[in-house]
C-alpha atoms as a PDB file:
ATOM      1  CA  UNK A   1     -21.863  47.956  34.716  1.00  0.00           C
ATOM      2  CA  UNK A   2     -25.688  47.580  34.948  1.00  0.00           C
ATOM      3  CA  UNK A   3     -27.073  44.256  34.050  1.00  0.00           C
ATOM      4  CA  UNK A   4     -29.832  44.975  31.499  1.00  0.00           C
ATOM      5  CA  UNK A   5     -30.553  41.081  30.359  1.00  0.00           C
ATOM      6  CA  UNK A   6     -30.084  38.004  31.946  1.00  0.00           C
ATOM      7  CA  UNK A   7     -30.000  34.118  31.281  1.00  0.00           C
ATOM      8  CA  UNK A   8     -32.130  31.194  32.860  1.00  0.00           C
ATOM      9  CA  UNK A   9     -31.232  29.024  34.832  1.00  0.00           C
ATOM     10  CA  UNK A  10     -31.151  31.364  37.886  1.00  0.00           C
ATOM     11  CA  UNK A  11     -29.888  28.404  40.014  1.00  0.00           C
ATOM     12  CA  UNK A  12     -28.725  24.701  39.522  1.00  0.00           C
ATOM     13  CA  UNK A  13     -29.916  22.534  40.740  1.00  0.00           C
ATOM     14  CA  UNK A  14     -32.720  24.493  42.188  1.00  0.00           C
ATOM     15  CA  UNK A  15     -36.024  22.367  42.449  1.00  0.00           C
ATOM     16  CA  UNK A  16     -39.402  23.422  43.894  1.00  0.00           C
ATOM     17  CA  UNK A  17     -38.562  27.146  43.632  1.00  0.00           C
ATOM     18  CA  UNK A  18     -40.331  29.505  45.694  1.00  0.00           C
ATOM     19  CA  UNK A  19     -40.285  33.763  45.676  1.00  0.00           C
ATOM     20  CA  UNK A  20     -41.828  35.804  47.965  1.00  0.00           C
ATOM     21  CA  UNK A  21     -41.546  39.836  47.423  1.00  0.00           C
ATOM     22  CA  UNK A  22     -41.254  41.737  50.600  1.00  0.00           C
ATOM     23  CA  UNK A  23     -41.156  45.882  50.413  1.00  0.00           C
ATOM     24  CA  UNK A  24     -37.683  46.187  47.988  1.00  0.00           C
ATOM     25  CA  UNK A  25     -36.453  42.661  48.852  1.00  0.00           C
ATOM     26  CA  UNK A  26     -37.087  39.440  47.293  1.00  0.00           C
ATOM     27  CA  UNK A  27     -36.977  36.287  49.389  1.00  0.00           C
ATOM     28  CA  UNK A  28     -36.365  33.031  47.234  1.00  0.00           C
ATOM     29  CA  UNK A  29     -36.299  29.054  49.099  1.00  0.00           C
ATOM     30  CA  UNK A  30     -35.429  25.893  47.026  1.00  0.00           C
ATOM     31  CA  UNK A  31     -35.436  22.162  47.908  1.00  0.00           C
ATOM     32  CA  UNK A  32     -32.252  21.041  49.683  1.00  0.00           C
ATOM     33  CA  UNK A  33     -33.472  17.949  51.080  1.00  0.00           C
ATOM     34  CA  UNK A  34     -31.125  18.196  53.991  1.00  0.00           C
ATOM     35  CA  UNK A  35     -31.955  21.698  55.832  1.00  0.00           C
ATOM     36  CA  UNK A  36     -33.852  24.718  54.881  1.00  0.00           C
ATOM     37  CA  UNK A  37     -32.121  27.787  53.109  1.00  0.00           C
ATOM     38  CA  UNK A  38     -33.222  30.939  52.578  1.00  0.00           C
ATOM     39  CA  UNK A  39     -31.777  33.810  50.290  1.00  0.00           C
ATOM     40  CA  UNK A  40     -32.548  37.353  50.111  1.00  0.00           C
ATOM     41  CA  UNK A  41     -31.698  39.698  46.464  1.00  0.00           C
ATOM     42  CA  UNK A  42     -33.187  43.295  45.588  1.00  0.00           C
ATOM     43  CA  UNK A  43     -33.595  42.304  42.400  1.00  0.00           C
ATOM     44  CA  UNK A  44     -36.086  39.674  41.248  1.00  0.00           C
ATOM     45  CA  UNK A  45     -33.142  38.225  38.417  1.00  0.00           C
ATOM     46  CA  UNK A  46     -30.258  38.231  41.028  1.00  0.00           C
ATOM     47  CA  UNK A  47     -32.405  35.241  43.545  1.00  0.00           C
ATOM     48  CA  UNK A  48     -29.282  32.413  43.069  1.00  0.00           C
ATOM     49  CA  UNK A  49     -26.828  34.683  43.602  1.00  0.00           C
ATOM     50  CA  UNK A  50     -28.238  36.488  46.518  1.00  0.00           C
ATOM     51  CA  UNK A  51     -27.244  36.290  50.428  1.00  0.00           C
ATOM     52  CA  UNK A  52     -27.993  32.451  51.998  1.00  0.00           C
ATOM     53  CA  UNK A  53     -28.694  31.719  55.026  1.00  0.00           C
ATOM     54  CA  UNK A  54     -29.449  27.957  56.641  1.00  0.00           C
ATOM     55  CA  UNK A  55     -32.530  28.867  58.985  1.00  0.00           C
ATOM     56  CA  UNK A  56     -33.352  25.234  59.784  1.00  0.00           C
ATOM     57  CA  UNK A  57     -31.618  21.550  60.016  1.00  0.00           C
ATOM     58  CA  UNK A  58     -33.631  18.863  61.303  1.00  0.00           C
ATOM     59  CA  UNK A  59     -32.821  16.438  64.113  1.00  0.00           C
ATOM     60  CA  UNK A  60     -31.337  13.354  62.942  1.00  0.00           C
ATOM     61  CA  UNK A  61     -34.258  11.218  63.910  1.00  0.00           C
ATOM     62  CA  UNK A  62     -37.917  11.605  63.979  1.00  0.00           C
ATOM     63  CA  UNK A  63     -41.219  12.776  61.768  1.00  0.00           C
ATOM     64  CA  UNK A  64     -39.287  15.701  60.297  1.00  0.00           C
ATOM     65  CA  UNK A  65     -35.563  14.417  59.906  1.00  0.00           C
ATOM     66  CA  UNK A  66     -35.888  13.369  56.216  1.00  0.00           C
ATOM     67  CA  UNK A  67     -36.628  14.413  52.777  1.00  0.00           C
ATOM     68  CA  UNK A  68     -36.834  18.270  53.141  1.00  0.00           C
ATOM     69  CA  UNK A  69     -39.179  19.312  50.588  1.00  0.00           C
ATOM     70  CA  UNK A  70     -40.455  22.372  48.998  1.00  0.00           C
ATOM     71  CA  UNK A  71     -40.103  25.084  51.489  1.00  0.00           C
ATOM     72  CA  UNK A  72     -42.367  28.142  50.589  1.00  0.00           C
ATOM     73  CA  UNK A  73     -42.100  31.076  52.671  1.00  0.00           C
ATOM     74  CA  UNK A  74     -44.978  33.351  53.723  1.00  0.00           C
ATOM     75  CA  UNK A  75     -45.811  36.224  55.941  1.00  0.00           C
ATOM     76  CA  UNK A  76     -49.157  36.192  57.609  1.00  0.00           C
ATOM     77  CA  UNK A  77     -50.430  38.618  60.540  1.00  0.00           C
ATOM     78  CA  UNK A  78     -47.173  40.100  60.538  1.00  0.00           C
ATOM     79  CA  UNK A  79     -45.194  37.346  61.206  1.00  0.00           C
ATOM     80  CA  UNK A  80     -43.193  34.830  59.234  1.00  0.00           C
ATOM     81  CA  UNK A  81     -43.887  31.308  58.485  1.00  0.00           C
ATOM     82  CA  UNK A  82     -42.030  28.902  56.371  1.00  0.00           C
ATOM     83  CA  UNK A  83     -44.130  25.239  55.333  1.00  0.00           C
ATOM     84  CA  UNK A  84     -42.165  22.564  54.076  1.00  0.00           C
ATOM     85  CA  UNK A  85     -42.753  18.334  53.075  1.00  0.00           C
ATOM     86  CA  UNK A  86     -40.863  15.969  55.210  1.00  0.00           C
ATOM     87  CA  UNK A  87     -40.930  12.529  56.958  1.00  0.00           C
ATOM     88  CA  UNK A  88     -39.639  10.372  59.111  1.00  0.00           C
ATOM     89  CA  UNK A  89     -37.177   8.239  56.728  1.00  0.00           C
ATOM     90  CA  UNK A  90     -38.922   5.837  54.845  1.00  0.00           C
ATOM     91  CA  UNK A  91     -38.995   5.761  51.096  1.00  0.00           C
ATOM     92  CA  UNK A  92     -41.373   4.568  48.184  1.00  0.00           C
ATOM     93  CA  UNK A  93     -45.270   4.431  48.928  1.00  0.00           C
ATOM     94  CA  UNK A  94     -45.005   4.043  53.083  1.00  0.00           C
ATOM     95  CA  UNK A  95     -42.580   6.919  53.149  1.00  0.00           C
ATOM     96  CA  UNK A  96     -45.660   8.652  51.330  1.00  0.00           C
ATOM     97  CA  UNK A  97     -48.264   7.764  54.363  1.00  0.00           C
ATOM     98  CA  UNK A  98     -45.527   9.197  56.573  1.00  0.00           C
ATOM     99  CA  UNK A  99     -45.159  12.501  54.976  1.00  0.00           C
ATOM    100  CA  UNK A 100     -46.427  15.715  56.205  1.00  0.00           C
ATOM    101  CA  UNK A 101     -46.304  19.750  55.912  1.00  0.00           C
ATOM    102  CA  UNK A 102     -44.628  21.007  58.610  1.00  0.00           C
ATOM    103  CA  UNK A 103     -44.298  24.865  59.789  1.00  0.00           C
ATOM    104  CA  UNK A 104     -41.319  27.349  60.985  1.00  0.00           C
ATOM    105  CA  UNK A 105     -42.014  31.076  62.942  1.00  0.00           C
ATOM    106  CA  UNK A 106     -40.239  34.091  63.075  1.00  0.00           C
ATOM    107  CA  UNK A 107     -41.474  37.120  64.775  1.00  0.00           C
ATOM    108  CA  UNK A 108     -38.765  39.340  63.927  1.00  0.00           C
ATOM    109  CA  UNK A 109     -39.388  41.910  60.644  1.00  0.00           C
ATOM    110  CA  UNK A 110     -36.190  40.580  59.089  1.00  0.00           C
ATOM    111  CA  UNK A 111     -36.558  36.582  58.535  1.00  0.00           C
ATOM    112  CA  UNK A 112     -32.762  36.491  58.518  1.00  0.00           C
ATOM    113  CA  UNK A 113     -33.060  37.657  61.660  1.00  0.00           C
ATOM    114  CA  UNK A 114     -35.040  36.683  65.219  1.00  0.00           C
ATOM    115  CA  UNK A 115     -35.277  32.716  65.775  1.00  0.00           C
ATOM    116  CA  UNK A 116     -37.142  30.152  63.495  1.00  0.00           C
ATOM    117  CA  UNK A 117     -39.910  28.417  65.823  1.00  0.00           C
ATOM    118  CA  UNK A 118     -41.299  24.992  64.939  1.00  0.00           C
ATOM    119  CA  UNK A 119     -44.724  24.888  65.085  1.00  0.00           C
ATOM    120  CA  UNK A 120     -44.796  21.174  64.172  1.00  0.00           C
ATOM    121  CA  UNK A 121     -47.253  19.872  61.441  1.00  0.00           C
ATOM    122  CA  UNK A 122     -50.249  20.948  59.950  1.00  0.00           C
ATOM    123  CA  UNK A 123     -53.145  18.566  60.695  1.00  0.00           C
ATOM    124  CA  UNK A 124     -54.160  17.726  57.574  1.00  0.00           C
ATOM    125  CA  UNK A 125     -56.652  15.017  56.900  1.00  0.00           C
ATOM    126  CA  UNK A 126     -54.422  13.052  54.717  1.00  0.00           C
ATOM    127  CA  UNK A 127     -50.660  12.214  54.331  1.00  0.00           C
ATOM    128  CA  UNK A 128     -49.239  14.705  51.993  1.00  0.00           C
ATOM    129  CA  UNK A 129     -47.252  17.523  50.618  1.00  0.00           C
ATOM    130  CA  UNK A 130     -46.468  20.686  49.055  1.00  0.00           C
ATOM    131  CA  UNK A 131     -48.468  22.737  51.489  1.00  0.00           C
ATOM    132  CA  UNK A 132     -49.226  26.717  50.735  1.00  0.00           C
ATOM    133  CA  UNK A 133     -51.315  29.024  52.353  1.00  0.00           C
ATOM    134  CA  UNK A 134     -53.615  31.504  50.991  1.00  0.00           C
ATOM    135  CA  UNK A 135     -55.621  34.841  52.389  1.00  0.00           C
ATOM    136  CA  UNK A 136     -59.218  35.511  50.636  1.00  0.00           C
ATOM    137  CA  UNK A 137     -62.224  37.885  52.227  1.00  0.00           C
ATOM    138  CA  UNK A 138     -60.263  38.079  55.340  1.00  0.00           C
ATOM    139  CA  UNK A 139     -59.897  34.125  55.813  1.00  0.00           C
ATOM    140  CA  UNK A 140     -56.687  31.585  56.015  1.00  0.00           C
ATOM    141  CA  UNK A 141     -56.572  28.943  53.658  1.00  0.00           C
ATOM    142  CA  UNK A 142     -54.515  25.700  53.331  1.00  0.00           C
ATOM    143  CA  UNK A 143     -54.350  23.750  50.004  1.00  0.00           C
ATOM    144  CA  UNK A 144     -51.759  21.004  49.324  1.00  0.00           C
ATOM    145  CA  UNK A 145     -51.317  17.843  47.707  1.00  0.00           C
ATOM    146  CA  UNK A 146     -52.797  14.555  49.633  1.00  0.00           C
ATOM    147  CA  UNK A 147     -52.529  10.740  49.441  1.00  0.00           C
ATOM    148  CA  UNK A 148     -55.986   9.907  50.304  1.00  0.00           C
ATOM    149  CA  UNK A 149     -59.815   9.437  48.907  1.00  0.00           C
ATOM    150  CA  UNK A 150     -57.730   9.245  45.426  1.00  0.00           C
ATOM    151  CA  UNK A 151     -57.803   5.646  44.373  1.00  0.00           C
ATOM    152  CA  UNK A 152     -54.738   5.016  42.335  1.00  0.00           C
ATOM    153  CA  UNK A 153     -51.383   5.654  43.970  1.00  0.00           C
ATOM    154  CA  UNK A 154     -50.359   9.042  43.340  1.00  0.00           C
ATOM    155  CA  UNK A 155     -52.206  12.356  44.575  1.00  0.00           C
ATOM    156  CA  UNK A 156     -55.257  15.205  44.969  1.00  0.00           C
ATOM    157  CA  UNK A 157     -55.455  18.650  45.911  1.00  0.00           C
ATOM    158  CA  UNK A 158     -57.055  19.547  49.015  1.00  0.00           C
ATOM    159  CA  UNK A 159     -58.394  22.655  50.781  1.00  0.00           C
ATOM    160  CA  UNK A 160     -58.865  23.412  54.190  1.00  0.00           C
ATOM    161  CA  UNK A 161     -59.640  26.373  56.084  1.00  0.00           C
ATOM    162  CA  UNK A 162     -57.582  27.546  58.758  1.00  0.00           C
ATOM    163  CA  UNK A 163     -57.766  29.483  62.480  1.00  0.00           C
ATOM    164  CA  UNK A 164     -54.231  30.296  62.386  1.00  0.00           C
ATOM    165  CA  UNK A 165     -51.151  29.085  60.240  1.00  0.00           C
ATOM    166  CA  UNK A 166     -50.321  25.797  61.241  1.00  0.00           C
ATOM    167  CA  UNK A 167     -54.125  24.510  62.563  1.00  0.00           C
ATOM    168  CA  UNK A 168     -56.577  23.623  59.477  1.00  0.00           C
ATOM    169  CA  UNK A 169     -60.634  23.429  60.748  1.00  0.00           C
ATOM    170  CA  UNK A 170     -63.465  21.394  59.352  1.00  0.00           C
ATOM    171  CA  UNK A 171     -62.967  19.340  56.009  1.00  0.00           C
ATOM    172  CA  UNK A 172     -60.510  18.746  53.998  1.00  0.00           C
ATOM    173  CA  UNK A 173     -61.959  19.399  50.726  1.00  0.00           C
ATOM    174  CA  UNK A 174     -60.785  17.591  47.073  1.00  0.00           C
ATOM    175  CA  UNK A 175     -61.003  20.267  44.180  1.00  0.00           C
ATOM    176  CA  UNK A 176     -58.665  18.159  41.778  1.00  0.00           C
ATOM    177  CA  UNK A 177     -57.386  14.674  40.743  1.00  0.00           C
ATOM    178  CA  UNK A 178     -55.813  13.500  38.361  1.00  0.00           C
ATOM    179  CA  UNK A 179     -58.037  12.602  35.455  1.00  0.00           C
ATOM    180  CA  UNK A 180     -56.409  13.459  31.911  1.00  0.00           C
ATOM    181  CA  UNK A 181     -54.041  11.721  30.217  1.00  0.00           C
ATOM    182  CA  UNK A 182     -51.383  14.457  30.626  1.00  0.00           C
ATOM    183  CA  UNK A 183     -51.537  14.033  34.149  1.00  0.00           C
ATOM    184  CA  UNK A 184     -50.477  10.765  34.360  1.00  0.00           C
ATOM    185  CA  UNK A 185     -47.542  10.626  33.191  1.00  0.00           C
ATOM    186  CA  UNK A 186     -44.089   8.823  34.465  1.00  0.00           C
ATOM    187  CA  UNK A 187     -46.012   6.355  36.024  1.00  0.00           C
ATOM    188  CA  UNK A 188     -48.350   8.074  38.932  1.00  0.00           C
ATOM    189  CA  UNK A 189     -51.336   9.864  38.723  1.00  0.00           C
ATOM    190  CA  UNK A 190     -50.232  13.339  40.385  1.00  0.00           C
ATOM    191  CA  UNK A 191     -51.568  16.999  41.413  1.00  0.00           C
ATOM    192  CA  UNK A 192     -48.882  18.471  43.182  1.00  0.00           C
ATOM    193  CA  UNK A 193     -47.440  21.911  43.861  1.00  0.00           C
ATOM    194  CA  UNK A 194     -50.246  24.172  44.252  1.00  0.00           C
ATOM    195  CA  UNK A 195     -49.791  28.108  44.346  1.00  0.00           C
ATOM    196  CA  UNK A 196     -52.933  31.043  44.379  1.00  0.00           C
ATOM    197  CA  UNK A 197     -52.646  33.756  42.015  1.00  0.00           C
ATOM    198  CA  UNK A 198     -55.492  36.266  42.499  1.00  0.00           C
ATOM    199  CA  UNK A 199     -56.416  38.988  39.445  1.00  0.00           C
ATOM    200  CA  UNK A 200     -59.224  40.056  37.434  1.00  0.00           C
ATOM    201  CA  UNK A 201     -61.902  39.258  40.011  1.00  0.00           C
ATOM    202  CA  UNK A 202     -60.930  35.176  39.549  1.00  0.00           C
ATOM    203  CA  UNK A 203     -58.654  33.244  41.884  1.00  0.00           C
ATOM    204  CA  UNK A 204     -56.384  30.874  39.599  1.00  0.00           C
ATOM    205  CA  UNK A 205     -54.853  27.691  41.569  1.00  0.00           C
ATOM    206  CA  UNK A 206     -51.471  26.473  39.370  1.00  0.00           C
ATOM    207  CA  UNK A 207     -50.534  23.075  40.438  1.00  0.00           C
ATOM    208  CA  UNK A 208     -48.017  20.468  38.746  1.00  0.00           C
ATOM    209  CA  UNK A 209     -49.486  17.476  37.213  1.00  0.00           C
ATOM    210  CA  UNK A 210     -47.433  14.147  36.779  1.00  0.00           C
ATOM    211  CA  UNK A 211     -44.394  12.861  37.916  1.00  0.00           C
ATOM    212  CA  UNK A 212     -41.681  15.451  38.490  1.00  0.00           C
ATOM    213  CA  UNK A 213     -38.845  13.295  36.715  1.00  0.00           C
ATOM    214  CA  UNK A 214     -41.235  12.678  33.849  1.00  0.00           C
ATOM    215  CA  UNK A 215     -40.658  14.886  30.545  1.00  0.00           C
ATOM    216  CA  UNK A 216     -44.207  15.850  30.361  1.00  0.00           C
ATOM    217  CA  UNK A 217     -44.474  17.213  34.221  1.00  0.00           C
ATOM    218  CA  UNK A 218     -46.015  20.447  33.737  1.00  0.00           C
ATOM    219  CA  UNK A 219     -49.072  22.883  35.132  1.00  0.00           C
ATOM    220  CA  UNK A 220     -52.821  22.911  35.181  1.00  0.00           C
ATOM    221  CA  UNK A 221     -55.261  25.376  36.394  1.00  0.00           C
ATOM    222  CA  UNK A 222     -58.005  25.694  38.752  1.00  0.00           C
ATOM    223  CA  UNK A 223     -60.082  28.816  38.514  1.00  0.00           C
ATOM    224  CA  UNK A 224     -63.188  30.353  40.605  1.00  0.00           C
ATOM    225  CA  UNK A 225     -64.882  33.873  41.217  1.00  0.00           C
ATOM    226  CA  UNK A 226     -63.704  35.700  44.074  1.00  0.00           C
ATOM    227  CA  UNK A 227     -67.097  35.598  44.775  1.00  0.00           C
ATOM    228  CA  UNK A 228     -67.466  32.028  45.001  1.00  0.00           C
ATOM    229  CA  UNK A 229     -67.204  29.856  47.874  1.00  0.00           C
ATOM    230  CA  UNK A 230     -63.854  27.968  47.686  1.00  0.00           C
ATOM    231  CA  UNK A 231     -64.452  25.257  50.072  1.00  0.00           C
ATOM    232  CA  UNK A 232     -67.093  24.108  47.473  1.00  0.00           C
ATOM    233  CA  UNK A 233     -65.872  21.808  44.805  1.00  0.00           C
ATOM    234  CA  UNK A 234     -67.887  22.758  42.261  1.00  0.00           C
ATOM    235  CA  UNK A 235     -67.052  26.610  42.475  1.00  0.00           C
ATOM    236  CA  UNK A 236     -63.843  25.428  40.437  1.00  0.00           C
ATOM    237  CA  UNK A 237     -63.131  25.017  36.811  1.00  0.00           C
ATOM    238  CA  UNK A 238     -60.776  22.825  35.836  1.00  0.00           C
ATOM    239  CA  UNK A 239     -59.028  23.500  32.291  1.00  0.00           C
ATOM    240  CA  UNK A 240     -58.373  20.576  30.384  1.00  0.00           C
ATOM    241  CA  UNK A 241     -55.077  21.089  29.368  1.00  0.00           C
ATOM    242  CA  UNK A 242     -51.549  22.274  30.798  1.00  0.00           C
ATOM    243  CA  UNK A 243     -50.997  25.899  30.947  1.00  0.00           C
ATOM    244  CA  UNK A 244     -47.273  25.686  30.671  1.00  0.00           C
ATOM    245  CA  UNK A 245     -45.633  22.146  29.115  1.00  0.00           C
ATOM    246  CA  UNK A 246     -42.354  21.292  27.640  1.00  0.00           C
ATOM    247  CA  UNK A 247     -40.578  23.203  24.754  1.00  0.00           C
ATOM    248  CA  UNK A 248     -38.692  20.473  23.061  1.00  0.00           C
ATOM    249  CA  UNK A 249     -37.707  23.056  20.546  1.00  0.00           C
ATOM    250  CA  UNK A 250     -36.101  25.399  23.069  1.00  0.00           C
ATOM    251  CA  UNK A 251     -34.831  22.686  25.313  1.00  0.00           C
ATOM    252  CA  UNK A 252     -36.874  22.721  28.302  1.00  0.00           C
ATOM    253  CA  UNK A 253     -38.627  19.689  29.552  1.00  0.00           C
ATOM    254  CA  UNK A 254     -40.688  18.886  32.892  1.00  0.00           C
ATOM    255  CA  UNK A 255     -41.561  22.718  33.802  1.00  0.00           C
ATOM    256  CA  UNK A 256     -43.067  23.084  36.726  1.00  0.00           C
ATOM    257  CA  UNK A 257     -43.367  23.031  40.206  1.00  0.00           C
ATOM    258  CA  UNK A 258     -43.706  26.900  40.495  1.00  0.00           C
ATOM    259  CA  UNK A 259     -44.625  30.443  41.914  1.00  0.00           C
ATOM    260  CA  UNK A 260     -45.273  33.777  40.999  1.00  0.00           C
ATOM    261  CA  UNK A 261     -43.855  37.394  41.661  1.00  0.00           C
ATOM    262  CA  UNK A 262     -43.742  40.769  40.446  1.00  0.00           C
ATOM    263  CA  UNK A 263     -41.120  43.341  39.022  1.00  0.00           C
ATOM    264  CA  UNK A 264     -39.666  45.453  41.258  1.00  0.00           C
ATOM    265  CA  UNK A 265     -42.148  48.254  40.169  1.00  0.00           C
ATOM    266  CA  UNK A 266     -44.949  46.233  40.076  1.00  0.00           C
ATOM    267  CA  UNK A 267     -45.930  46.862  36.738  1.00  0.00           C
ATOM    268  CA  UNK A 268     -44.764  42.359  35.132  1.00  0.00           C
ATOM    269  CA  UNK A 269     -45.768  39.344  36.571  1.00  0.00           C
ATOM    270  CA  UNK A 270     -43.201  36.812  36.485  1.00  0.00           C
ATOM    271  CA  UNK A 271     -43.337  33.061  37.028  1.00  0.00           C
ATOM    272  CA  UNK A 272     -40.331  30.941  38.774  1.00  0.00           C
ATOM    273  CA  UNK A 273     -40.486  27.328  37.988  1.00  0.00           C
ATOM    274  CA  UNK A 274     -37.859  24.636  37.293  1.00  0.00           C
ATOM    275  CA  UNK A 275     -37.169  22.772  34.808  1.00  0.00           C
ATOM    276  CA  UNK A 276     -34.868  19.856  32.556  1.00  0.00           C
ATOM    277  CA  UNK A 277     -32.476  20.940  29.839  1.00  0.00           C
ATOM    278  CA  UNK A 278     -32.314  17.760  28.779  1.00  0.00           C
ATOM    279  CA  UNK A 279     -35.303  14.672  27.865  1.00  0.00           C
ATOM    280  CA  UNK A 280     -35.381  11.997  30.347  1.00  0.00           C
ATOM    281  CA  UNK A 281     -32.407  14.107  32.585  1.00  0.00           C
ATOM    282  CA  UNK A 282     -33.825  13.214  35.634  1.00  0.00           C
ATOM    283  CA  UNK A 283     -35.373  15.348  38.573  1.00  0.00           C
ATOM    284  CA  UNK A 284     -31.855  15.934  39.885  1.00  0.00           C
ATOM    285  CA  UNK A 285     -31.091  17.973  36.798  1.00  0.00           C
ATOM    286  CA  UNK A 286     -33.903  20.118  37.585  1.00  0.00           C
ATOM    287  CA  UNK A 287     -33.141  24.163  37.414  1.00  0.00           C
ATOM    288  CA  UNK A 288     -34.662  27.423  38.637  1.00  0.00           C
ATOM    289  CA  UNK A 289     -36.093  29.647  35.590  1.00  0.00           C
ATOM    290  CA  UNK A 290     -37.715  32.702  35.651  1.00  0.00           C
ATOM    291  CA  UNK A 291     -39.853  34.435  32.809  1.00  0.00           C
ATOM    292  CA  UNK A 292     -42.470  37.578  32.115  1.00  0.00           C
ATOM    293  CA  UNK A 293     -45.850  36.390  31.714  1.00  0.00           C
ATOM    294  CA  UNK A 294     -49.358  38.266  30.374  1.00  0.00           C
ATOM    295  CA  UNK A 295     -53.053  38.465  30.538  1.00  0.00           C
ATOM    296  CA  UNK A 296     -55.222  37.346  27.712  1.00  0.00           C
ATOM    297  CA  UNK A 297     -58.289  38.996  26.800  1.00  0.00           C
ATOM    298  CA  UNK A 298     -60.826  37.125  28.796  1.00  0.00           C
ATOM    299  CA  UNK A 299     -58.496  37.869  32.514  1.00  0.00           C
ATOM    300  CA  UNK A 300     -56.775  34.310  32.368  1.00  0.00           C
ATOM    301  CA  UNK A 301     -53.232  34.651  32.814  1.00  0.00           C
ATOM    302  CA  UNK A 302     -50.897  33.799  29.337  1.00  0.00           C
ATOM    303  CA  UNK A 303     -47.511  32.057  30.514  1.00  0.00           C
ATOM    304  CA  UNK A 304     -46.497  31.201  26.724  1.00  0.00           C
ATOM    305  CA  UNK A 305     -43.792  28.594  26.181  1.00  0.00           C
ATOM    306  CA  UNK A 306     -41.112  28.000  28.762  1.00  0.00           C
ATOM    307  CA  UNK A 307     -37.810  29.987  27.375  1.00  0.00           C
ATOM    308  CA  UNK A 308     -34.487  27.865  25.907  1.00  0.00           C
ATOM    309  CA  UNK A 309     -31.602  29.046  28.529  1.00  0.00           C
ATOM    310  CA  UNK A 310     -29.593  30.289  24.996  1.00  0.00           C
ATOM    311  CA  UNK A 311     -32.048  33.235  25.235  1.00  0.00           C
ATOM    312  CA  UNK A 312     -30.946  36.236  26.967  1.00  0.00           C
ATOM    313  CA  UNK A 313     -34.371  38.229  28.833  1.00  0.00           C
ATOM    314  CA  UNK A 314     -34.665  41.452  29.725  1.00  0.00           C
ATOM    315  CA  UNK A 315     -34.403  42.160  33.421  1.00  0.00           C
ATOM    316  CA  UNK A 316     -37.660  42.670  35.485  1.00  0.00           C
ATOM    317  CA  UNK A 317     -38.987  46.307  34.932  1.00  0.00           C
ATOM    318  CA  UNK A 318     -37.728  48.643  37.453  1.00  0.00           C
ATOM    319  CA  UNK A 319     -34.432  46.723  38.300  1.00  0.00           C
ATOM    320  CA  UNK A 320     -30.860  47.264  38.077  1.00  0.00           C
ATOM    321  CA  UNK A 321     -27.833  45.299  39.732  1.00  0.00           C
ATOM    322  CA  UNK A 322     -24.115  46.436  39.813  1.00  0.00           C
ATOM    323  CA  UNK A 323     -21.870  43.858  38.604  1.00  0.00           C
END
């Protein structure tokens, strides 16, 4: 039987979901807190059910041994490199200070195969997380989410250029804080979770705003000209309101926390995010979702309202999965 729809949630729990599209196979990481886990699907609907594979457990003391965070995995210069938050142990505002974006290698073509190489931490300026790594006009770039020039306790986006994947040079530049009312919410004053999405001539930064746990957690938008220099605040335009936000009609609350991918054919864009089928359920309720997104008319991408998981979606364009 081919599958021709589907239903969200593609994995639960599943927090901080991450896709990355390789060739015919999709790649797909989630926060486990514990270790690192990777799973690979040919089909973009099939991620939570896909082979797993634990590429990475952390020593039982040290910088890295706690708190496994957001794992996002990437393939730069031919190689592949997985970032993830961690930190030594501690908890509450000092295990903030402690907490840094650390950075896996694999040489091998395969990422379940070859051997997963630490490369330790990237040097950011600040304490932080949620590192991810972009390419534009034949340059690295680093952007993730500090605890630094940010007065109240809670955290900025930062961008840093890079000379290879794990070593960031010069500044570390702020582009965003937190500075409307809807990203405030549940109690800290967050930017989190940034991911690039490049079309149209524009280069759109989605990031998470507010507390993950909080109802009203949900994404913002940075956007600049491709021909714009990005290590210049300026060159970015902040929108002033969310871009994706709770459905309390359909059920969904706290989306975000998210990244992008394509159909098999290449002719959808989809967004993967997580979300809360339930108000005030808590961030350990949070689920991996996937939906179709669009364009408008002025090249700013359209990702509509977050889908109820009663909904059944058709399957990404080009796929099909024996059951």
């Amino acid at each position: 039987m081919i599958k021709s729809t589907f239903q969200n949630p593609l994995l639960d729990p599943g927090a901080d979901p991450w896709v990355y599209k390789e060739d015919d196979m999709y790649y797909f990481m989630v926060t486990r807190r514990t270790h690192l886990d990777l799973w690979k699907s040919p089909t973009l609907s099939g991620i939570g059910n896909g082979e797993r594979k634990t590429i990475w457990t952390p020593p039982k003391e040290g910088i890295n041994s706690h708190f496994l965070w957001a794992p996002e995995i990437h393939k730069l210069n031919g190689k592949w490199y997985v970032y993830f938050t961690a930190n030594d142990g501690k908890v509450g505002k000092e295990g903030d200070m402690t907490r840094k974006i650390f950075v896996l290698e694999n040489s091998s073509q395969d990422p379940f195969a070859g051997e997963w190489i630490e490369r330790g931490y990237v040097n950011t300026e600040y304490p932080g997380l949620d590192g991810t790594v972009f390419e534009h006009n034949e340059r690295l770039y680093f952007v993730y989410a500090g605890y630094g020039q940010f007065p109240a306790y809670g955290s900025a986006l930062y961008i840093a250029e890079m000379t290879d994947p794990w070593t960031l040079i010069g500044p570390n530049v702020m582009i965003s804080k937190p500075e409307y009312e809807w990203e405030m919410q549940g109690g800290m004053a967050i930017n989190e979770g940034p991911v690039m999405l490049k079309r149209n001539g524009k280069l759109f930064l989605i990031y998470s705003a507010s507390t993950t746990w909080s109802d009203d957690y949900s994404l913002g938008m940075l956007t600049v000209s491709a021909k714009s220099d990005v290590m210049n605040a300026q060159s970015w335009d902040k929108s002033p309101a969310p871009v994706f936000k709770k459905s309390v009609e359909n059920s969904v609350f706290a989306p975000g926390h998210n990244g992008f991918s394509q159909s098999p054919d290449g002719t959808e864009d989809w967004i993967v995010y997580h979300a809360i089928s339930e108000s005030e359920g808590g961030s350990d309720r949070r689920s991996t979702r996937i939906q179709k997104f669009g364009w408008k008319a002025d090249g700013t991408p359209d990702f509509g309202v977050p889908l109820s998981t009663s909904v059944s979606i058709q399957v990404p364009s080009g796929e099909s999965e024996s059951e």
